[in-house]
Protein backbone atom coordinates (compact mmCIF):
# COMPACT_ATOMS: atom_id res chain seq x y z
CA UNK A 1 24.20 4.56 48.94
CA UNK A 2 26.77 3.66 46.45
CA UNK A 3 27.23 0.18 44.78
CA UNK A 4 30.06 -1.83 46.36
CA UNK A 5 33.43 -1.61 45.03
CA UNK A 6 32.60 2.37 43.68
CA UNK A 7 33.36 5.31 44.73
CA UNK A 8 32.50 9.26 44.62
CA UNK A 9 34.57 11.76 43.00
CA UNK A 10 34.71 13.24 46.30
CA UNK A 11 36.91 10.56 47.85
CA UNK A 12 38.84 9.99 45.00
CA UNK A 13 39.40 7.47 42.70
CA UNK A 14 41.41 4.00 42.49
CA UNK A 15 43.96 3.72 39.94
CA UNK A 16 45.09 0.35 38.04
CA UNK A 17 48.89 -0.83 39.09
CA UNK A 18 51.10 -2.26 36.58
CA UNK A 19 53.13 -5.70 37.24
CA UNK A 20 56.46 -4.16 38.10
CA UNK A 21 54.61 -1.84 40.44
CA UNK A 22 52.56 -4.45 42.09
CA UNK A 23 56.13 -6.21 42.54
CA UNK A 24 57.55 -3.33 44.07
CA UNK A 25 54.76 -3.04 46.92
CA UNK A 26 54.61 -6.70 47.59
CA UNK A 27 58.09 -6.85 49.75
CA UNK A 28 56.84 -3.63 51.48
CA UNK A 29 54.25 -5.68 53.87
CA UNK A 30 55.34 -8.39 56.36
CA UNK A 31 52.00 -10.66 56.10
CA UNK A 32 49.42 -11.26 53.23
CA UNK A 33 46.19 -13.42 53.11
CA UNK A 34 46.58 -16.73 51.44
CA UNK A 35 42.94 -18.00 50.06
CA UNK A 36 41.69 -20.88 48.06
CA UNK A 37 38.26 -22.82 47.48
CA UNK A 38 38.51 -25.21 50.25
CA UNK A 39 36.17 -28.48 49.52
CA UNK A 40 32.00 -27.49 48.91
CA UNK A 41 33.64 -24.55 47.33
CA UNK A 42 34.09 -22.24 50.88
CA UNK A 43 36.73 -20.04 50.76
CA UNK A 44 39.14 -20.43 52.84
CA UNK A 45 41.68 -17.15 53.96
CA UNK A 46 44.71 -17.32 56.33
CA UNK A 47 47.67 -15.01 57.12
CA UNK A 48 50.60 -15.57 56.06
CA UNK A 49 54.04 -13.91 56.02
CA UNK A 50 55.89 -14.42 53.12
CA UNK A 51 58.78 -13.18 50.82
CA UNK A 52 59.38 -12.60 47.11
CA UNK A 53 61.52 -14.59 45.41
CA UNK A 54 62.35 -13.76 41.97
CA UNK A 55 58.87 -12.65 40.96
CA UNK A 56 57.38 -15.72 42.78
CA UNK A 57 55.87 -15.78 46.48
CA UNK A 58 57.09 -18.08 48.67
CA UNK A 59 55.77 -18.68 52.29
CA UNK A 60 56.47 -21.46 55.10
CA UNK A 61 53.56 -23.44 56.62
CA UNK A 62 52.65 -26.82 58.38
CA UNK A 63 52.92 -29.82 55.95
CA UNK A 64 49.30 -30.77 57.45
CA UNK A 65 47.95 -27.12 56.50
CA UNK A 66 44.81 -27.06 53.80
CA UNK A 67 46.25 -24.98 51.70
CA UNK A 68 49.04 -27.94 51.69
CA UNK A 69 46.28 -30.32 50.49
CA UNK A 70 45.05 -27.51 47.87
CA UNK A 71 48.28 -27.49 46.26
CA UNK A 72 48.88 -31.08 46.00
CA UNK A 73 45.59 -31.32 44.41
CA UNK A 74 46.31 -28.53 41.76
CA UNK A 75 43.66 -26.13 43.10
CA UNK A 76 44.69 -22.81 42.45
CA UNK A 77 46.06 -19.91 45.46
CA UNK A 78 45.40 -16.25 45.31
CA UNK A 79 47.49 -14.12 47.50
CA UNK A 80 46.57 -10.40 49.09
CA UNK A 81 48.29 -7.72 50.30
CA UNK A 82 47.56 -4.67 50.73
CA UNK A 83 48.54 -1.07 53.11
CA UNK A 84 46.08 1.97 54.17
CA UNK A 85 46.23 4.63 55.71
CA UNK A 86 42.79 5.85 57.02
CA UNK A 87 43.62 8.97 58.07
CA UNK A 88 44.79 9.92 55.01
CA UNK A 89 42.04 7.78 53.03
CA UNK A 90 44.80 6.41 51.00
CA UNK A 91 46.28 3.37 50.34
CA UNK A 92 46.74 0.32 47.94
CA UNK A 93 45.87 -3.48 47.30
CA UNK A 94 47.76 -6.50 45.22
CA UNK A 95 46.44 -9.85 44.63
CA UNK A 96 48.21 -12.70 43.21
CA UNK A 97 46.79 -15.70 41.61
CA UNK A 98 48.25 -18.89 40.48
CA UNK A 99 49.10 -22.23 40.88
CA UNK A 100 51.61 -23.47 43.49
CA UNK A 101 54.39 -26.10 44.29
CA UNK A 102 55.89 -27.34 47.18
CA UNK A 103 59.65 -26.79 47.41
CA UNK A 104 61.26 -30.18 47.76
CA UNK A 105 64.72 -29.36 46.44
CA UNK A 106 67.00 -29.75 50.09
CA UNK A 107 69.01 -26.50 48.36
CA UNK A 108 66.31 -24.86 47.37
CA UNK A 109 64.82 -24.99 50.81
CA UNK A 110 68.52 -24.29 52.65
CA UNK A 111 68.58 -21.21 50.63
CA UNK A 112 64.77 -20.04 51.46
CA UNK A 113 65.51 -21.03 55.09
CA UNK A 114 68.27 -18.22 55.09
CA UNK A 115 65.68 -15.52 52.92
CA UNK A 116 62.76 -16.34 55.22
CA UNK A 117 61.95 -14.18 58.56
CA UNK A 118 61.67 -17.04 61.52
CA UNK A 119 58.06 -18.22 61.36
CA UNK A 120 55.66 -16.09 63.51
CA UNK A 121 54.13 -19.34 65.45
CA UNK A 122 55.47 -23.06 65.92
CA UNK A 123 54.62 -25.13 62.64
CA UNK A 124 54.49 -29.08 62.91
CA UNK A 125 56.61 -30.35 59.62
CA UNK A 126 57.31 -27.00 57.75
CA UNK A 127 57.37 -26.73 54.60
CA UNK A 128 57.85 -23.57 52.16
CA UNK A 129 55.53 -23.09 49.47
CA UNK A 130 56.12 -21.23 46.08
CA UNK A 131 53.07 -19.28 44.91
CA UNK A 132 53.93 -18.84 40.59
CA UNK A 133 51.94 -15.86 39.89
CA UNK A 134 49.73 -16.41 36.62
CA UNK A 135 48.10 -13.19 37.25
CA UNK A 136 49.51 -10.47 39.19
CA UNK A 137 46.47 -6.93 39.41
CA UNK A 138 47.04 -4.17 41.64
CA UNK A 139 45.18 -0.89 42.38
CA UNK A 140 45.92 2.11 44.46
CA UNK A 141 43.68 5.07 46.18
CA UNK A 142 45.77 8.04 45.92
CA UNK A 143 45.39 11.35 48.05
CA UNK A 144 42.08 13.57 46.70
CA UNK A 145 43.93 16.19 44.71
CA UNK A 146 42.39 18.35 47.21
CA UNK A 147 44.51 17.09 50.10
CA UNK A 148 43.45 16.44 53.95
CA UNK A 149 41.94 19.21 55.80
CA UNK A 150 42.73 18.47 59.39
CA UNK A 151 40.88 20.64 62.15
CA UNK A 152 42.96 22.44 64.28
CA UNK A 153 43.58 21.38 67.75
């Protein structure tokens, strides 16, 4: 059995993704996972859906939400997305880490109001959120040179 997070030259191999490329996949996906160390140091890891502003993340949630209470206590926010395709064994992952504000501005949030999707369930007090990426990694598991053999039918 391999080690976790390796893999065998027969499935292929993942590839590092540059900043603009991670930017470029980020818009691609409708919801990410928004995690931070809650309090005792548990992570905690919700969905979110979000959109890119700029080169920042911005997402709407409850004023009353933990990762609220994270950012008003400075405690930094990583951000993943990612897409696969299993059949293919293919696919690709970007995490972004930083610190975050909430947006308090009343044009600021008029103009993310008219960006964001409707929220995807009822939030008491929304609020939007803007994630300032400090780190931005990516990586990618392209198709095995050798392609997909699929049996015939």
């Amino acid at each position: 059995m391999e080690p976790w997070g390796t893999r065998s030259a027969r499935e292929g191999h993942l590839e590092p993704l540059d900043r603009d490329t991670c930017l470029a996949l980020l818009p691609t996906a409708a919801i990410g996972r928004l995690s931070w160390p809650a309090p005792g140091g548990r992570p905690e890891v919700v969905p979110v859906n979000f959109l890119l502003d700029g080169g920042d993340l911005v997402f709407r949630t409850s004023r009353h939400g933990g990762e609220v209470v994270a950012v008003e206590h400075g405690v930094p926010l990583s951000f993943e997305v990612d897409d696969v395709e299993p059949a293919l064994r293919v696919g690709w992952s970007v995490l972004v880490s930083g610190r975050a504000e909430i947006v308090t501005d009343p044009a600021e949030v008029a103009r993310l109001e008219e960006l964001a999707e409707a929220p995807w369930v009822a939030l008491a007090e929304p609020v939007f959120v803007r994630l300032r990426p400090a780190e931005i990694i990516g990586r990618r598991l392209p198709l095995h040179p050798g392609g997909v053999t699929v049996a015939p039918p």
